[in-house]
N, C-alpha and C. Protein backbone atom coordinates (compact mmCIF):
# COMPACT_ATOMS: atom_id res chain seq x y z
N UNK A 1 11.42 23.23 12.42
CA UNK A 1 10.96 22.02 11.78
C UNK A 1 9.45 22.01 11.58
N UNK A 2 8.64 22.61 12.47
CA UNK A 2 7.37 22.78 12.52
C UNK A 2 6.78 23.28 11.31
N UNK A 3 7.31 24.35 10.83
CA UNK A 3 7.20 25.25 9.51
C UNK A 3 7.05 23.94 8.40
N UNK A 4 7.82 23.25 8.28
CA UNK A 4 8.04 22.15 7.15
C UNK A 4 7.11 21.12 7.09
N UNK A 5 6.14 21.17 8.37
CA UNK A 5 5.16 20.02 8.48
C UNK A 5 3.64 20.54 8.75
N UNK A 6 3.39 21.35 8.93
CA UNK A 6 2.40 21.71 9.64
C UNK A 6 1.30 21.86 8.47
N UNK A 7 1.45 22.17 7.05
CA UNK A 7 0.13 21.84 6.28
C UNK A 7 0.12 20.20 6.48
N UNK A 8 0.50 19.58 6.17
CA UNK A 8 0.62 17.83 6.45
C UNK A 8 -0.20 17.11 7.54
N UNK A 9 0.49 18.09 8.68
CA UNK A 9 -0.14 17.91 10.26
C UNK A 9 -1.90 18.37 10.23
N UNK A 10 -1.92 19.72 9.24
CA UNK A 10 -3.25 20.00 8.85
C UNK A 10 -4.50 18.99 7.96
N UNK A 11 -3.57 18.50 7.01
CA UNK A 11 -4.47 17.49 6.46
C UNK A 11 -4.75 16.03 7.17
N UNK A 12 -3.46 16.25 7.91
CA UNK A 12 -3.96 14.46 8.61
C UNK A 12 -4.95 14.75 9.72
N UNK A 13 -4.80 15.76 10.21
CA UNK A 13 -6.55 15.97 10.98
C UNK A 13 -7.54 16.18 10.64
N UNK A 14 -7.88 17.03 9.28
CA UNK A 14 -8.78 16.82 8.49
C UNK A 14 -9.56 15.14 8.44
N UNK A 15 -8.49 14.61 7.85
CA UNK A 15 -8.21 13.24 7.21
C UNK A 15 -8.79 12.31 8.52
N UNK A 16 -8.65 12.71 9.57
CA UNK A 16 -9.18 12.18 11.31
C UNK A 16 -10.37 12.47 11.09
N UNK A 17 -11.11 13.72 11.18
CA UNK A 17 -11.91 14.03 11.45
C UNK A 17 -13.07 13.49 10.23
N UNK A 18 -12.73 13.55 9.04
CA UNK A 18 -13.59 12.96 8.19
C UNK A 18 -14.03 11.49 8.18
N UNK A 19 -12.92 10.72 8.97
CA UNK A 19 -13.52 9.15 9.26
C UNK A 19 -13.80 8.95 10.25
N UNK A 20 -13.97 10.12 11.71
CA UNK A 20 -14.64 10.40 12.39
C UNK A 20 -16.23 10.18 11.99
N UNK A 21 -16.77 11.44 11.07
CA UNK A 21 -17.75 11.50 10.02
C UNK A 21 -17.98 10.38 9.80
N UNK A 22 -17.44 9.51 8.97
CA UNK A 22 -17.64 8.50 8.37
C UNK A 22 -18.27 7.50 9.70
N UNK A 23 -17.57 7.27 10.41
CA UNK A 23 -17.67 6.22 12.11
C UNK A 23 -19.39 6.84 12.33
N UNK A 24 -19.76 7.87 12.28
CA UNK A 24 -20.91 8.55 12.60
C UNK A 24 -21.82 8.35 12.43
N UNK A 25 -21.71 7.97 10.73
CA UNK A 25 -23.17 7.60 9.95
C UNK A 25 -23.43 5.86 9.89
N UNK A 26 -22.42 5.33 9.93
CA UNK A 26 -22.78 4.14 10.47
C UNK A 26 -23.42 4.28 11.48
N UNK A 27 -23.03 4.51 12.78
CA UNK A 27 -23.99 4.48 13.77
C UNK A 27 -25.09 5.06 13.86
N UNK A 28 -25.70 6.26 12.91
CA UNK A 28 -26.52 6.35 12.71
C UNK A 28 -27.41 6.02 11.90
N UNK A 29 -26.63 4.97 11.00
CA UNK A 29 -27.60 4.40 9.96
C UNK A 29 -28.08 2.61 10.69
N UNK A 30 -27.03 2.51 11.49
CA UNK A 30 -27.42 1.03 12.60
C UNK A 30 -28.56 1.28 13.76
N UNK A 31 -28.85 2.52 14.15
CA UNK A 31 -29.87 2.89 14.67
C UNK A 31 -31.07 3.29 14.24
N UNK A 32 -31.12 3.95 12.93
CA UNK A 32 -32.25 4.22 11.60
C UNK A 32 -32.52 3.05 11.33
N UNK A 33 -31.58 2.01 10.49
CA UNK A 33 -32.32 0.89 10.19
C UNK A 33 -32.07 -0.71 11.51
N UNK A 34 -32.27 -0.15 13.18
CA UNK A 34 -32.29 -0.94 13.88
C UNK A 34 -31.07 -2.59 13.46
N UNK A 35 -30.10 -1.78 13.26
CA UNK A 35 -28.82 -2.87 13.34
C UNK A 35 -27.61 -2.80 14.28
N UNK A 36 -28.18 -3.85 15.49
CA UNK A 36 -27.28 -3.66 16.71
C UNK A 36 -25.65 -4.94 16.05
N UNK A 37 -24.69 -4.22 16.71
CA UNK A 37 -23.01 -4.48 16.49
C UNK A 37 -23.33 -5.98 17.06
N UNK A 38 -22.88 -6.93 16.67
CA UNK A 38 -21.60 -7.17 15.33
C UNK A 38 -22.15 -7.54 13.94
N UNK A 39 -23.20 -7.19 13.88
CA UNK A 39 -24.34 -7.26 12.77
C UNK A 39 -23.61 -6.76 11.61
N UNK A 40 -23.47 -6.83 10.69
CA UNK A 40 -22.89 -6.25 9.45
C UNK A 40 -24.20 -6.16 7.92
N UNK A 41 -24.78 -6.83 8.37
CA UNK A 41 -25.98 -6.88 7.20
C UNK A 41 -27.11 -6.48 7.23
N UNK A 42 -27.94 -6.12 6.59
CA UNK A 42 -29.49 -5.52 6.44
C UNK A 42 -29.73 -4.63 5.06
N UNK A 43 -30.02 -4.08 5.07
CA UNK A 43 -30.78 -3.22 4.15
C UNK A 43 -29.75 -2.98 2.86
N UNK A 44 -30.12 -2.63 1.79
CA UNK A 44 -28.98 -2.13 1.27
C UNK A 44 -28.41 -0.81 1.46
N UNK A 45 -29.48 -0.08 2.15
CA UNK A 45 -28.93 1.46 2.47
C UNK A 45 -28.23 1.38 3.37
N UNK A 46 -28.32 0.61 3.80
CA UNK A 46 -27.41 0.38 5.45
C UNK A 46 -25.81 -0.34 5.19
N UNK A 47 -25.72 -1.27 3.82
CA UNK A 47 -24.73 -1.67 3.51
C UNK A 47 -23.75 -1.07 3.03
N UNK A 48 -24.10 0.08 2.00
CA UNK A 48 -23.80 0.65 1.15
C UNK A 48 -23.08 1.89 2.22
N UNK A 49 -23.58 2.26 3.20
CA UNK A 49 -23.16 3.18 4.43
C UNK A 49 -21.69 2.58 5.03
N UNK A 50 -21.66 1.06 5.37
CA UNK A 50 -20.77 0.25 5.98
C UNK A 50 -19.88 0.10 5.30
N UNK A 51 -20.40 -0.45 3.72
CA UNK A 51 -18.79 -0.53 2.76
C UNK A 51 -18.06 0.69 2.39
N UNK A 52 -18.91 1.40 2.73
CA UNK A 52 -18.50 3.07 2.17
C UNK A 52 -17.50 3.62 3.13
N UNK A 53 -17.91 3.45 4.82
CA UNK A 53 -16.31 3.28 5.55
C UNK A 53 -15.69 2.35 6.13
N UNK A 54 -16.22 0.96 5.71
CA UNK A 54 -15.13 0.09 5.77
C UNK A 54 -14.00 0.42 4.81
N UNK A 55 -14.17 0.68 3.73
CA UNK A 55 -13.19 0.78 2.46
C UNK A 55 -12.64 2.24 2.96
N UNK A 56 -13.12 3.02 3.35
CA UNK A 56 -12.18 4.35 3.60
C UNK A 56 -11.46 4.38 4.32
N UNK A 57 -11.60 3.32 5.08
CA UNK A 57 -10.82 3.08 6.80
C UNK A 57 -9.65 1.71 6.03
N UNK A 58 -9.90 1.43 5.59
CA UNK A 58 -8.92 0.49 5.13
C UNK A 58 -8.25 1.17 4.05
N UNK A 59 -8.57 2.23 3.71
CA UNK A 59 -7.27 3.11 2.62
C UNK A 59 -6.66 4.32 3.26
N UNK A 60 -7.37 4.36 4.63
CA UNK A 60 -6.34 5.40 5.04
C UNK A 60 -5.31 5.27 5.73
N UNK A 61 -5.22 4.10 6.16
CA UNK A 61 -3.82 4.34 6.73
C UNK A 61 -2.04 4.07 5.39
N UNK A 62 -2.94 4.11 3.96
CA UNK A 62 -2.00 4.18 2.90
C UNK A 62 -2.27 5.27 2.66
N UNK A 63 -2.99 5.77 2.34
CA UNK A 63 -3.38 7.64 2.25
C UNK A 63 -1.97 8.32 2.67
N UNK A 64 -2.21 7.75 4.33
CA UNK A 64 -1.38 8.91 5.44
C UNK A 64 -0.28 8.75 5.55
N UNK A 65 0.78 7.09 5.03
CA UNK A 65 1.91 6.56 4.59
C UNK A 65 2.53 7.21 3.62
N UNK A 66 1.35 7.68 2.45
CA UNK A 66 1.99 8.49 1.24
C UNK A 66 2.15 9.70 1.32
N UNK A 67 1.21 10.50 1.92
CA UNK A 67 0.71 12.14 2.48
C UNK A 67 2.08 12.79 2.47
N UNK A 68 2.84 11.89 3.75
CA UNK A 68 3.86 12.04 4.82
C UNK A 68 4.91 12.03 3.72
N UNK A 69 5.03 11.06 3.27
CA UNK A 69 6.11 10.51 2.79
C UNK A 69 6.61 11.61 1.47
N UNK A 70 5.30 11.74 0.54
CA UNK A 70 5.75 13.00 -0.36
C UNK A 70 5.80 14.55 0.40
N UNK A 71 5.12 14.93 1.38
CA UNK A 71 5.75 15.88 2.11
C UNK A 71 6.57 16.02 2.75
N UNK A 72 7.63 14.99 3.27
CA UNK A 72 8.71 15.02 3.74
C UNK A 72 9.54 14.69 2.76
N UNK A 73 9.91 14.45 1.55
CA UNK A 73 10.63 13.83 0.79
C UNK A 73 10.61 14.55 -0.71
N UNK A 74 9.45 14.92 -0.88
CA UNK A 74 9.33 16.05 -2.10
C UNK A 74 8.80 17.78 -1.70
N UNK A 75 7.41 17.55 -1.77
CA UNK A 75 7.39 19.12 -1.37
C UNK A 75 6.00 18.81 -0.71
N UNK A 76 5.75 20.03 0.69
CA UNK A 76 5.16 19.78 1.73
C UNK A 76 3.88 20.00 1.01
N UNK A 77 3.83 20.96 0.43
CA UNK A 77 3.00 22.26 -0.43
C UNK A 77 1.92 21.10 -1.38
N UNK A 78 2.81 20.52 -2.47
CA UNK A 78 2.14 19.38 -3.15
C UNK A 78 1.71 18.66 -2.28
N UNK A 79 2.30 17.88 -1.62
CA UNK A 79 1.21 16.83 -0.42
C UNK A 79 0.06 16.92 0.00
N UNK A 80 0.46 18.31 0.32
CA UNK A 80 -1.00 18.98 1.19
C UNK A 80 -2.38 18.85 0.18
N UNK A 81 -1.41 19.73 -0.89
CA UNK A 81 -2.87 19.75 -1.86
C UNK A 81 -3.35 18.55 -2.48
N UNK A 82 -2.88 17.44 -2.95
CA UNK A 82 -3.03 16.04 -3.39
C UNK A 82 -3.63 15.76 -2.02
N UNK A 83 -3.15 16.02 -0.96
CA UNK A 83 -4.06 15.03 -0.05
C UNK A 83 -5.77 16.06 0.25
N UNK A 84 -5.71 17.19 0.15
CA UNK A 84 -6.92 17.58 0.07
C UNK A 84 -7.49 17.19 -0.79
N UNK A 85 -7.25 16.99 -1.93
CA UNK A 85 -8.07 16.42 -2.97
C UNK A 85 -8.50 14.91 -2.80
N UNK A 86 -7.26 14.08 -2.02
CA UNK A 86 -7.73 12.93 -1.56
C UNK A 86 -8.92 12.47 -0.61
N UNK A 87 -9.01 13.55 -0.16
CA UNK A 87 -10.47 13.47 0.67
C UNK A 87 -11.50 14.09 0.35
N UNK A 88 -11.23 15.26 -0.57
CA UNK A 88 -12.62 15.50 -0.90
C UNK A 88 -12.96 14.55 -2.23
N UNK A 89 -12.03 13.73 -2.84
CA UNK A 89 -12.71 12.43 -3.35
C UNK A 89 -13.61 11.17 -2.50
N UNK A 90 -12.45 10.92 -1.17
CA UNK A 90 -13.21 9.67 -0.56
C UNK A 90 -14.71 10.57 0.07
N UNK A 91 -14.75 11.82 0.11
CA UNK A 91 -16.03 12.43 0.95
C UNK A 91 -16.79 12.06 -0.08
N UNK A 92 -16.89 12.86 -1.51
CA UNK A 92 -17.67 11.94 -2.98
C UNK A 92 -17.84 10.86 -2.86
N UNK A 93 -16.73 9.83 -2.45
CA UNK A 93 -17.22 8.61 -2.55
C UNK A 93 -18.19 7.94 -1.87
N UNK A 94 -18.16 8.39 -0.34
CA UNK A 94 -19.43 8.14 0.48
C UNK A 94 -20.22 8.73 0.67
N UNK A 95 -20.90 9.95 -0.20
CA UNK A 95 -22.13 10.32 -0.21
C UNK A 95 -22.49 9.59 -1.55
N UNK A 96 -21.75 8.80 -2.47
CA UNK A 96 -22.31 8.40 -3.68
C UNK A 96 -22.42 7.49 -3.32
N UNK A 97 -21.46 6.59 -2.89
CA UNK A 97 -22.21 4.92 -2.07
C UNK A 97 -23.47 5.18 -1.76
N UNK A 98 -23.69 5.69 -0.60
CA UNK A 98 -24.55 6.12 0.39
C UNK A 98 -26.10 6.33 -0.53
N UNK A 99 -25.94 6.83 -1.91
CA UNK A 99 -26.87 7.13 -2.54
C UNK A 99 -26.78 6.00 -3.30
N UNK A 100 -26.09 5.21 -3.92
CA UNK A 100 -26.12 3.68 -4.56
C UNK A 100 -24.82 4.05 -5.17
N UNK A 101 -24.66 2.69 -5.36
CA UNK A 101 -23.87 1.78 -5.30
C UNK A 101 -22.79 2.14 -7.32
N UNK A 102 -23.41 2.47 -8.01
CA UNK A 102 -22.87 3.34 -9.05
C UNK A 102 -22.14 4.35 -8.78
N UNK A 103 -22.78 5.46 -8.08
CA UNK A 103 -22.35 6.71 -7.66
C UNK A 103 -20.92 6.69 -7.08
N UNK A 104 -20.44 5.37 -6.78
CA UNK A 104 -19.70 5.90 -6.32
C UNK A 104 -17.90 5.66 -6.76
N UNK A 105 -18.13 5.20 -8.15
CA UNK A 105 -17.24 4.77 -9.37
C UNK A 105 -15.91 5.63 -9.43
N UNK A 106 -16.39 7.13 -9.97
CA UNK A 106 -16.23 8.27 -10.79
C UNK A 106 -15.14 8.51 -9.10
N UNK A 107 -15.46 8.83 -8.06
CA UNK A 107 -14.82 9.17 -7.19
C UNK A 107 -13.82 8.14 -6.70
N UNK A 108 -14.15 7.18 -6.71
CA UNK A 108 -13.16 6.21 -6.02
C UNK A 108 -11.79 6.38 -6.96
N UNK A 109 -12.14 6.11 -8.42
CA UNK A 109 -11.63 6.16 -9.70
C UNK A 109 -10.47 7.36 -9.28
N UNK A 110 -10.73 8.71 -8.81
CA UNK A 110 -10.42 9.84 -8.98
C UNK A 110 -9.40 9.56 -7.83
N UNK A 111 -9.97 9.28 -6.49
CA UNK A 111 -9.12 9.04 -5.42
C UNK A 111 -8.01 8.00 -5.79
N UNK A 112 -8.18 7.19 -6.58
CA UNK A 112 -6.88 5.81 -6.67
C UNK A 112 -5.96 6.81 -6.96
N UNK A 113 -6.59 7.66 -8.51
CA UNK A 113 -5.20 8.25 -8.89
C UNK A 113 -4.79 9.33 -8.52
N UNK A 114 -5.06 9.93 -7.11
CA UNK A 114 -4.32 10.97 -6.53
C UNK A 114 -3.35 9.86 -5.45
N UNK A 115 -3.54 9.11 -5.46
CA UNK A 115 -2.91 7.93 -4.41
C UNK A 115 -1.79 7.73 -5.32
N UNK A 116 -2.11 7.55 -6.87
CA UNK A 116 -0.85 7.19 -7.77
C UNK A 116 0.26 7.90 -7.64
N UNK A 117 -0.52 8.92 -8.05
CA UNK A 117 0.17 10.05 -7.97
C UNK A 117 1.11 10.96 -6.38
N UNK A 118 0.54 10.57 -5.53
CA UNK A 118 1.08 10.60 -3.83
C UNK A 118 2.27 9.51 -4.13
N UNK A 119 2.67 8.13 -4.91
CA UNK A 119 3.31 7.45 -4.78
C UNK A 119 4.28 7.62 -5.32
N UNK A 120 3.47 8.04 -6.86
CA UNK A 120 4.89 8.45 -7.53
C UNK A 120 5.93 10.05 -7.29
N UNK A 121 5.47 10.70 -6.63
CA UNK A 121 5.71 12.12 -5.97
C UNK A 121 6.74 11.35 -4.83
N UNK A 122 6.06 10.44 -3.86
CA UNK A 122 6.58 10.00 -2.86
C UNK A 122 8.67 9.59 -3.52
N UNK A 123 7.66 8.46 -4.28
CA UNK A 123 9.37 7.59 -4.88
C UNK A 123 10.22 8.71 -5.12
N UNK A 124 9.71 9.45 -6.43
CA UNK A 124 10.87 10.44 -6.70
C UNK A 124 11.57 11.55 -5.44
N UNK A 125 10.66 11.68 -4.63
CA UNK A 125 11.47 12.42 -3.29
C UNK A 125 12.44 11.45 -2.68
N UNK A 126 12.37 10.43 -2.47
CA UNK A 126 13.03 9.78 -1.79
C UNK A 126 14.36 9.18 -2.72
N UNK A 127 13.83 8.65 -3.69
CA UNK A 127 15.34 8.68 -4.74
C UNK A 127 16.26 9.53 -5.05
N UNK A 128 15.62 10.73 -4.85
CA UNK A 128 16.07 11.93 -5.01
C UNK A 128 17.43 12.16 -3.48
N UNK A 129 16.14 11.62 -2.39
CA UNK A 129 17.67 11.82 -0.88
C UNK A 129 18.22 10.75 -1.50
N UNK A 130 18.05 9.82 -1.47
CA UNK A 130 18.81 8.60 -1.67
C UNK A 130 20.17 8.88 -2.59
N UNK A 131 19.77 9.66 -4.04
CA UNK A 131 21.33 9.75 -4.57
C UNK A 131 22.06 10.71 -4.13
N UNK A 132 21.52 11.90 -3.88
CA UNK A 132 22.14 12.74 -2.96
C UNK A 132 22.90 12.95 -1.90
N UNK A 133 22.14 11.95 -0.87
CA UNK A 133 22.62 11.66 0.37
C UNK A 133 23.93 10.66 0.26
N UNK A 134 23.66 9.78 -0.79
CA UNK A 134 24.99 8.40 -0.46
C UNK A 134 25.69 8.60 -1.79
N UNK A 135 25.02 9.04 -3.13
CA UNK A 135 25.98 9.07 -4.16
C UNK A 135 26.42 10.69 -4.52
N UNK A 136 25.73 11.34 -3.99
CA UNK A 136 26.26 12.77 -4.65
C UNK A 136 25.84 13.24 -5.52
N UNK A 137 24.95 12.59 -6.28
CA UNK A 137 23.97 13.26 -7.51
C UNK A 137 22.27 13.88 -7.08
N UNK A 138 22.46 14.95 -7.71
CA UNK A 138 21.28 15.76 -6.95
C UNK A 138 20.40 16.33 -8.59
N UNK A 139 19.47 14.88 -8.97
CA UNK A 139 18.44 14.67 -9.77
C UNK A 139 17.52 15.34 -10.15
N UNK A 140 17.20 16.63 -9.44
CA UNK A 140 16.47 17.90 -9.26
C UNK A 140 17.60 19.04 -10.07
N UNK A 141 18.45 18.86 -9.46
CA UNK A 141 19.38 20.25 -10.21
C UNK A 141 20.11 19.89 -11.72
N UNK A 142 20.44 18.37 -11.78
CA UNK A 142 20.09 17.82 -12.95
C UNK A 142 18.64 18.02 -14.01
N UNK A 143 18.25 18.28 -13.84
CA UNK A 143 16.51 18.17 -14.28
C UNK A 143 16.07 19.48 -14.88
N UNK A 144 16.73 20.12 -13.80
CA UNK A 144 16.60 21.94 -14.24
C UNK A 144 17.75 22.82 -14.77
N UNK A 145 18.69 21.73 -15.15
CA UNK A 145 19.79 22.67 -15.77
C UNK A 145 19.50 22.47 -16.94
């Protein structure tokens, strides 16, 4: 079973470790521009740092809902790579915040629609067990005949 998960298992630690990163520069940008916790405001460089992983931290745990879901349900292989790409968008996105507040459009933009795309990958895997499993029609071998 391990075999079937383990790029997945690879990206969701990635996917850890980059909002790790992210957790980082806040605290180092609350100590650069002297902003002790539960403070949320100051500078705009300092804001632009905070919304940059507030918003990443609040999309990943749909990220890692979809990741899973099209690698267990469609193909492990695609997941993996859509979700690498999913982070090296949100990584774009917070070095472009981070640099203002424009910069960081083009990436977010890019990340929604690998998320679309994780969803719609997701559905069709799962519709796919779904008729298979309870009706007997197998939508894939349909598709390719």
């Amino acid at each position: 079973m391990l075999d079937q998960i383990h790029w997945l298992a690879a990206v969701t630690v990635l996917g850890v470790l980059e909002q790790a990163y992210f957790f980082l520069q806040v605290i180092y940008a609350r100590r650069l521009f002297g902003i002790s916790p539960p403070k949320i405001s100051g500078p705009p460089e300092f804001e632009r740092i905070f919304r940059a992983q507030v918003n990443s931290s609040e999309y990943f745990p749909i990220f890692l809902a979809l990741l899973w879901q099209a690698g267990l349900f469609f193909h492990q292989g695609l997941a993996a790579a859509l979700g690498l790409l999913y982070l090296y968008a949100r990584y774009c996105y917070f070095v472009g915040y981070k640099a203002s507040s424009s910069e960081r459009l083009a990436p977010i933009y890019f990340s929604a629609g690998v998320l679309w795309i994780l969803i719609a990958v997701s559905a069709v895997g799962i519709l796919h067990f779904f008729l298979s499993h309870y009706v007997g029609l197998n939508i894939l071998q349909l598709l390719t005949a």
